[in-house]
Protein backbone atom coordinates (compact mmCIF):
# COMPACT_ATOMS: atom_id res chain seq x y z
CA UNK A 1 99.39 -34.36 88.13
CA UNK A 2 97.42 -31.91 89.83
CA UNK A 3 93.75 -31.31 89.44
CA UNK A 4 92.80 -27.92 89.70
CA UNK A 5 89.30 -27.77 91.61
CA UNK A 6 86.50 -27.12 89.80
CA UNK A 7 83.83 -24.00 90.50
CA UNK A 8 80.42 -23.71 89.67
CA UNK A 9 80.53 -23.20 86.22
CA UNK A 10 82.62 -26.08 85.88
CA UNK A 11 79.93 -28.52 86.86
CA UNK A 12 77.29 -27.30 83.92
CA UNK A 13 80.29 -28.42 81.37
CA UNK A 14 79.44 -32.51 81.02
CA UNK A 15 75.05 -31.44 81.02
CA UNK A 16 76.31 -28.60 77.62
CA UNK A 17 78.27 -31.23 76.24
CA UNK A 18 75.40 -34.09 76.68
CA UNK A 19 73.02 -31.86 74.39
CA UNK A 20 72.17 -32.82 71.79
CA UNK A 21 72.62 -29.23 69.84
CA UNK A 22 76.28 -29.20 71.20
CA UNK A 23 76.96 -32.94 69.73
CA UNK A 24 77.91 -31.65 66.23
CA UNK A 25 79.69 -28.82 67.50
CA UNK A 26 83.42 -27.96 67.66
CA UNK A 27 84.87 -27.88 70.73
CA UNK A 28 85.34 -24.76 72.38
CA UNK A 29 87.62 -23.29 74.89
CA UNK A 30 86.63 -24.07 78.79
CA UNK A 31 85.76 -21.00 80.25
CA UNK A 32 88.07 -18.94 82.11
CA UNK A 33 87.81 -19.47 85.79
CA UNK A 34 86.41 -15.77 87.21
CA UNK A 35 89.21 -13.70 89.13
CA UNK A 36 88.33 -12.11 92.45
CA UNK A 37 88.66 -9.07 90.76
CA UNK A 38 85.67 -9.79 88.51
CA UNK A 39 83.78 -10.91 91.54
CA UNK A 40 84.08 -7.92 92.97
CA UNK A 41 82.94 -5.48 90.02
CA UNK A 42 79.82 -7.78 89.13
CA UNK A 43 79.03 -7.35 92.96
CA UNK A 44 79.60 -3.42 92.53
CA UNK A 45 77.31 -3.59 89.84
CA UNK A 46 74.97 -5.56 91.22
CA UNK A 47 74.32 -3.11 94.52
CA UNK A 48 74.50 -0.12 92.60
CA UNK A 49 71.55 -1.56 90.50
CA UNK A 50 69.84 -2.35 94.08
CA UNK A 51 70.93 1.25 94.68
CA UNK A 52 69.02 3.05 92.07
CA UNK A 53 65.66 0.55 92.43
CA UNK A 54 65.40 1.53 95.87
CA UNK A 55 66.14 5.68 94.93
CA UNK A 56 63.28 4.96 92.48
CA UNK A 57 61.02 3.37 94.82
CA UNK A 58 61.51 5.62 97.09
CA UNK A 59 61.12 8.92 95.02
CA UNK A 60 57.50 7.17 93.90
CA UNK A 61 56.41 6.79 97.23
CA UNK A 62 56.96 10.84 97.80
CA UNK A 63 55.70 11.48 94.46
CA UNK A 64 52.53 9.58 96.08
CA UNK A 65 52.07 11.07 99.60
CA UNK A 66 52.93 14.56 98.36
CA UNK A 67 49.97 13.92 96.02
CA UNK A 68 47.85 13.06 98.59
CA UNK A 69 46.48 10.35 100.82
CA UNK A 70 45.54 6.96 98.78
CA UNK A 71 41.57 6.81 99.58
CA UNK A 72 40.32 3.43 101.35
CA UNK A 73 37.47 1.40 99.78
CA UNK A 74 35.73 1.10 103.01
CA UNK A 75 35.71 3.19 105.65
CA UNK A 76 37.05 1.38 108.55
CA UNK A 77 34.07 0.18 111.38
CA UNK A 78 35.96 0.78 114.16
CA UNK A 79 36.79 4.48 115.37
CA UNK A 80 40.10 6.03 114.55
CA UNK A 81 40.21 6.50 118.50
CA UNK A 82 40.76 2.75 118.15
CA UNK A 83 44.27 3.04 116.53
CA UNK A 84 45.06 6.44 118.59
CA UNK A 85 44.58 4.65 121.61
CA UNK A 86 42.24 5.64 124.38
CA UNK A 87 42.42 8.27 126.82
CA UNK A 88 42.79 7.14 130.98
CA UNK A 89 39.81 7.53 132.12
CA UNK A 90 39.61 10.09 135.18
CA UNK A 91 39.00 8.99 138.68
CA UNK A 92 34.80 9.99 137.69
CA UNK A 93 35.06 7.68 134.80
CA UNK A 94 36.70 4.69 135.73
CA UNK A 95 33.54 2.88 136.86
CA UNK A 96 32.05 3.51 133.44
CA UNK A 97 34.91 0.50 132.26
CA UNK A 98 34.95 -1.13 135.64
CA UNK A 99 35.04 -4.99 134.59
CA UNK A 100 33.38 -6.06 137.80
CA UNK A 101 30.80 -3.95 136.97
CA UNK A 102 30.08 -4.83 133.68
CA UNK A 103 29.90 -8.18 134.88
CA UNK A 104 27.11 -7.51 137.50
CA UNK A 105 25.42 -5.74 134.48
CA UNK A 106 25.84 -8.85 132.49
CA UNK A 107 23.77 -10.75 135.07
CA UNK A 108 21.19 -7.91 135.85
CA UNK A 109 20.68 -7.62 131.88
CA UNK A 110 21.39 -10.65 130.00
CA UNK A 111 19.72 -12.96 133.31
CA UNK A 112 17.29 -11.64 135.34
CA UNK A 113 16.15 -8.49 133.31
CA UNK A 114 15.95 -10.67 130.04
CA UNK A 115 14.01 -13.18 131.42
CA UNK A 116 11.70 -10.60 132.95
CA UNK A 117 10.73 -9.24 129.27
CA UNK A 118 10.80 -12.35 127.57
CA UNK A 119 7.87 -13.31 130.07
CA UNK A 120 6.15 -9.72 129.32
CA UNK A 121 7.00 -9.27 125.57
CA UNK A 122 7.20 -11.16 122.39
CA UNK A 123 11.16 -10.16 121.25
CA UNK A 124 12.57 -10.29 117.98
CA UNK A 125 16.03 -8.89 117.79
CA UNK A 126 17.72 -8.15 114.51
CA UNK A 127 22.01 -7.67 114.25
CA UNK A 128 23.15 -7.32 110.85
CA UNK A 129 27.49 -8.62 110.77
CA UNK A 130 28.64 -5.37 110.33
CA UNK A 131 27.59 -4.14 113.80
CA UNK A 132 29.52 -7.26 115.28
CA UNK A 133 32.65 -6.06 113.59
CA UNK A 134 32.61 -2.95 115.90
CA UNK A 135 35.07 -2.62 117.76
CA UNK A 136 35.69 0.62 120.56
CA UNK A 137 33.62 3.64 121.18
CA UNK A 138 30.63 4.32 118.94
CA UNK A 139 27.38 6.51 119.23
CA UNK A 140 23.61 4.08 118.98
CA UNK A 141 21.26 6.32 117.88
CA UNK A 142 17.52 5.42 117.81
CA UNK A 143 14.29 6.57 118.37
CA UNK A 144 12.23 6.53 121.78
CA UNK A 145 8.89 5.78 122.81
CA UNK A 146 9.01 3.76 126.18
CA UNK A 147 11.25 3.19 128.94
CA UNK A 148 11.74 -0.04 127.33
CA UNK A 149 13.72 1.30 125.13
CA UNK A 150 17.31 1.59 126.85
CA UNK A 151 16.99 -1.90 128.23
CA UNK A 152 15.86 -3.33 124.77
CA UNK A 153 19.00 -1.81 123.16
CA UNK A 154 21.58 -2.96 126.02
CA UNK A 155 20.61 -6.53 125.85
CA UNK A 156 19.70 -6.98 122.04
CA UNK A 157 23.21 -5.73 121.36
CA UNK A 158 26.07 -8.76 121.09
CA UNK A 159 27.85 -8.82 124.49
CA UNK A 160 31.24 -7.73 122.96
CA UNK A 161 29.81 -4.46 121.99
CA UNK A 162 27.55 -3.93 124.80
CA UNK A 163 29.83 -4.35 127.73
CA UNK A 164 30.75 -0.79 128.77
CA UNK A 165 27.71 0.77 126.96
CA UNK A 166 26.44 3.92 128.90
CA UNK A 167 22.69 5.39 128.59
CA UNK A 168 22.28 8.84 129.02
CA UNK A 169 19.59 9.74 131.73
CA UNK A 170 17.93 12.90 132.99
CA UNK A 171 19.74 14.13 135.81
CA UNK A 172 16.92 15.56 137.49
CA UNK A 173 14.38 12.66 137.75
CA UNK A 174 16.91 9.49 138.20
CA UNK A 175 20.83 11.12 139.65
CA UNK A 176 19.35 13.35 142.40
CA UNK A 177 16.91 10.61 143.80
CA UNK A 178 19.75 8.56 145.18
CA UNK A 179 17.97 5.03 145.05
CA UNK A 180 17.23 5.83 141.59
CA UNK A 181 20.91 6.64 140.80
CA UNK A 182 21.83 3.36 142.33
CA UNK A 183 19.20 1.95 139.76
CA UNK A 184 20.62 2.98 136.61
CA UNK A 185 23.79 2.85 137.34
CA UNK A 186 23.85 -0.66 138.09
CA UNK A 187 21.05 -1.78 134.92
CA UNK A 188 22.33 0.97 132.19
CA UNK A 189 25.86 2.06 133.36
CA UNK A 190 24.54 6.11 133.03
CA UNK A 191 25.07 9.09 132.67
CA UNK A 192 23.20 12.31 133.34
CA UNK A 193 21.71 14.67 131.18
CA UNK A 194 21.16 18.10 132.04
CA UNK A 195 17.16 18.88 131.02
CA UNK A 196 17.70 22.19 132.92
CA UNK A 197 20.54 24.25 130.70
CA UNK A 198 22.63 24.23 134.03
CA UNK A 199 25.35 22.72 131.62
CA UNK A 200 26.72 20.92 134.68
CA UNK A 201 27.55 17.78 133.14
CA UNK A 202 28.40 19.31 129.82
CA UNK A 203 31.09 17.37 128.11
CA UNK A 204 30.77 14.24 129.51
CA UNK A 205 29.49 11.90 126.79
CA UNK A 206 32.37 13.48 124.96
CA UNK A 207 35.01 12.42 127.69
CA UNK A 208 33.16 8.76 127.81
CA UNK A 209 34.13 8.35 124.13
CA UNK A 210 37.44 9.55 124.56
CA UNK A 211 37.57 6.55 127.10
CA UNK A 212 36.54 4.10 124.97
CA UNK A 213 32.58 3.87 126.25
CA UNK A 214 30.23 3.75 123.53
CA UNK A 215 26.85 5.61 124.61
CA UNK A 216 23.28 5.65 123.43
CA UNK A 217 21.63 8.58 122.54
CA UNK A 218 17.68 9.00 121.76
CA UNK A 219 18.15 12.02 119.60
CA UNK A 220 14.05 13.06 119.71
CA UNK A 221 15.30 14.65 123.09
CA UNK A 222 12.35 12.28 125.17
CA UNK A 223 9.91 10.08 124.77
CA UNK A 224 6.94 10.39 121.96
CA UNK A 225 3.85 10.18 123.63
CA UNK A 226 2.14 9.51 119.96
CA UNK A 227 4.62 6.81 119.10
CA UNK A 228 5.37 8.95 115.63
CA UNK A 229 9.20 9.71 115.15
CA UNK A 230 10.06 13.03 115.30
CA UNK A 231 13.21 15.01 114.15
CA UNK A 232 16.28 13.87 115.66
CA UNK A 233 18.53 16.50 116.59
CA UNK A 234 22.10 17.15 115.36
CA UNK A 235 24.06 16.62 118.64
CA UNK A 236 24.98 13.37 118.49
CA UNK A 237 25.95 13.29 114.89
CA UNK A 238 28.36 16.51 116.15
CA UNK A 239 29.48 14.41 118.99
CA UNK A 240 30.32 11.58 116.43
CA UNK A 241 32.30 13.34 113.70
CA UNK A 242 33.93 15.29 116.52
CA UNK A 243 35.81 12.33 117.86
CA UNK A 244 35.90 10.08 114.94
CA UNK A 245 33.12 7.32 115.61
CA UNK A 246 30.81 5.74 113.70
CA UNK A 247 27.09 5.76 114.41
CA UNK A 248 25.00 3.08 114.59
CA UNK A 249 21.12 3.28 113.67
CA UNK A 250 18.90 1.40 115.90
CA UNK A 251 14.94 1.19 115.62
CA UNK A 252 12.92 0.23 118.23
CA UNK A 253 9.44 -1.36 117.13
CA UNK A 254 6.26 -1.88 118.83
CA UNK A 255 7.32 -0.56 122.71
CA UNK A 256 4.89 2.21 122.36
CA UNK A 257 1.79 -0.09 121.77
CA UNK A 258 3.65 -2.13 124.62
CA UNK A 259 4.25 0.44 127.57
CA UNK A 260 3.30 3.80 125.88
CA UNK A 261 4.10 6.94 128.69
CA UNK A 262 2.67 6.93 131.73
CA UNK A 263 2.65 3.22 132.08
CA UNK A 264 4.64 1.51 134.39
CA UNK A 265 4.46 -2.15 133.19
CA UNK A 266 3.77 -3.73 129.79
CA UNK A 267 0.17 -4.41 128.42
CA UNK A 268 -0.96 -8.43 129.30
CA UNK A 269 -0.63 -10.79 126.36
CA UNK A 270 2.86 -10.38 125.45
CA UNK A 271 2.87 -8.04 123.00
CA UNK A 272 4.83 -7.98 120.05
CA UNK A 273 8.66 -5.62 120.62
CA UNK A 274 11.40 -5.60 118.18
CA UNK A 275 14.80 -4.35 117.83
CA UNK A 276 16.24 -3.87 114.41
CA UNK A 277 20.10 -2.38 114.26
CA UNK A 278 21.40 -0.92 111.16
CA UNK A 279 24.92 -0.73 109.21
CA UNK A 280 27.44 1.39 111.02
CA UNK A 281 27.73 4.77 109.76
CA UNK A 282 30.90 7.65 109.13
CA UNK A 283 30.75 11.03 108.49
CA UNK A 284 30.95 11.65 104.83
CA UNK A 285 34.04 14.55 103.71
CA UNK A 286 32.46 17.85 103.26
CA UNK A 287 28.88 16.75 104.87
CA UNK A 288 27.52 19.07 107.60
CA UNK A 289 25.92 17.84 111.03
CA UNK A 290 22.98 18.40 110.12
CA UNK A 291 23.11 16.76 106.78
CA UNK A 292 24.49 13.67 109.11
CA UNK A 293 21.78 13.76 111.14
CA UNK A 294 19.43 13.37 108.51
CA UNK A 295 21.06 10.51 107.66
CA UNK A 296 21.03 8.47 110.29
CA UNK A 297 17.32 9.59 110.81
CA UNK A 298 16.58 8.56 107.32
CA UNK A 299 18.27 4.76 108.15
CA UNK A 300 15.91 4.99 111.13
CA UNK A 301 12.88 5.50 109.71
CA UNK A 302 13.57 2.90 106.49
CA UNK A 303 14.40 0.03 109.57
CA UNK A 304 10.66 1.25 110.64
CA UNK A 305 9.21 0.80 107.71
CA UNK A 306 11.24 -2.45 106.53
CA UNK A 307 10.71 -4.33 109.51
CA UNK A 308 7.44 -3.04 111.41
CA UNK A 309 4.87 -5.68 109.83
CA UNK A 310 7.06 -8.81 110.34
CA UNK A 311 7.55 -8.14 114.10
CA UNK A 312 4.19 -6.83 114.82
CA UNK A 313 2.23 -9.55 113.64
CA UNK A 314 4.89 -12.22 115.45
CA UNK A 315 3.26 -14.51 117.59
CA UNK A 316 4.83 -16.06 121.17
CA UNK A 317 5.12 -18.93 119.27
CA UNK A 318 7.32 -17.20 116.49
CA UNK A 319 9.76 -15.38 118.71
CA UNK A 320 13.09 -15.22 117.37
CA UNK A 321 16.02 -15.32 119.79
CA UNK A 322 18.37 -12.61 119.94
């Protein structure tokens, strides 16, 4: 006799007939063994139900981009330049993201120049985590009282963010003394400023961002002489929202009652100098410059007043490490 093989269906017969709700019942018919043509129409079936899910999804996913762009929760840290990708810099800007010199500014600042203050100051540097999640070009924004400030800022920042970091200087006093240009260049990576309204250099903290160099800005336009913040002007806000960065707050404590201006070295006894950086901040949708501005300046001032009698009454004994 011949046994006809048996198919898939055939092999859940004996587990039906073992149950106990099929013991008492009368025998049916075996199934039917299923025809290629059968197959064939429960496979048509099948991928024209695959069809329409897929038509469905699809027409949902119109329905939702016609209607708009889904909002994020939180706006990301990192600049939209970021996912754009980053201009080539220009033959006038490639030294701003030369690696060999951010690695002689690594030593100059985070070696010798950081020892230096540590022997003149008592430091206490503040980070929050959301200014280590930064990643690409940004604008720090703080106010200014000393020429410690740039220095302070450059080395109290985490090395991943600070490594192409450019300070804007005045063109007149430090980039037409040449030995001075030499100077700041090497310590601060900079740029010039023109103080004059020649407009020579105009556009070119713009074309830094564009090529990935984050810059700080000291928005007072110079140094306070009374140590008292003043307003901060809306350019760098403009210069933020322009190109899609995010700002970051900085506040510099204590450098004015450490080298106020016209002195050329810190006061003896190590006086007290702090740091503090805040969140990262976007542009809100619909908000002016100005209204920006304010913003940040507000941020500034509350790191002031949050932080100032902590670091001012450290000791050298108390000094936190950045």
């Amino acid at each position: 006799m011949t046994r006809t093989p048996q198919g898939p269906q055939d092999d859940l017969q004996p587990e039906a007939q073992a149950d106990p709700q099929h013991r008492g019942a009368q025998p049916s018919e075996p199934p039917q063994s299923e025809t290629p043509l059968s197959m064939g129409a429960r496979a048509s079936a099948a991928a024209s139900a695959a069809s329409a899910a897929a038509s469905s999804a699809a027409s949902a996913a119109s329905k939702r981009l016609s209607d708009g762009p889904i909002p994020r929760r939180l706006q990301s840290l990192s600049s939209r330049m970021r996912a754009e990708g980053w201009e080539e810099p220009g033959p006038d800007l490639k030294k701003y993201r030369s690696q060999w010199r951010a690695n002689l500014r690594f030593v100059l600042q985070r070696v010798l120049f950081k020892g230096l203050v540590r022997s003149l100051v008592t430091q206490t540097v503040h980070v929050p985590r959301r200014v280590k999640s930064v990643r690409g070009p940004y604008v720090l924004v703080s106010n200014h009282t000393s020429h410690l400030d740039a220095p302070l800022l450059a080395q109290s920042l985490p090395w991943a963010q600070a490594r192409f970091i450019s300070t804007g200087v005045a063109r007149d006093y430090f980039f037409d003394v040449w030995y001075r240009r030499i100077f700041v260049r090497a310590l601060f990576n900079a740029f010039p400023i023109d103080r004059d309204g020649s407009r020579q250099n105009a556009g070119f903290s713009k074309r830094l961002l564009r090529s990935g160099v984050p810059i700080i800005v000291f928005p007072e336009g110079g140094r306070q002489q009374s140590g008292v913040t003043a307003a901060f002007k809306p350019g760098a806000a403009a210069l933020a929202s322009s190109i899609g960065v995010p700002i970051i707050p900085a506040a510099i404590i204590g450098a004015h009652e450490a080298m106020p201006k016209g002195r050329n070295w810190p006061v003896p006894g190590k006086p007290p100098v702090g740091v503090v950086f805040g969140d990262p901040m976007m542009a809100r949708e619909g908000e002016t410059v100005t209204e920006y501005m304010d913003r940040v300046h507000d941020a500034v001032l509350a790191l002031l007043e949050t932080h100032r009698p902590q670091i001012l009454s450290a000791s050298p004994a108390r000094r936190s490490t950045p």
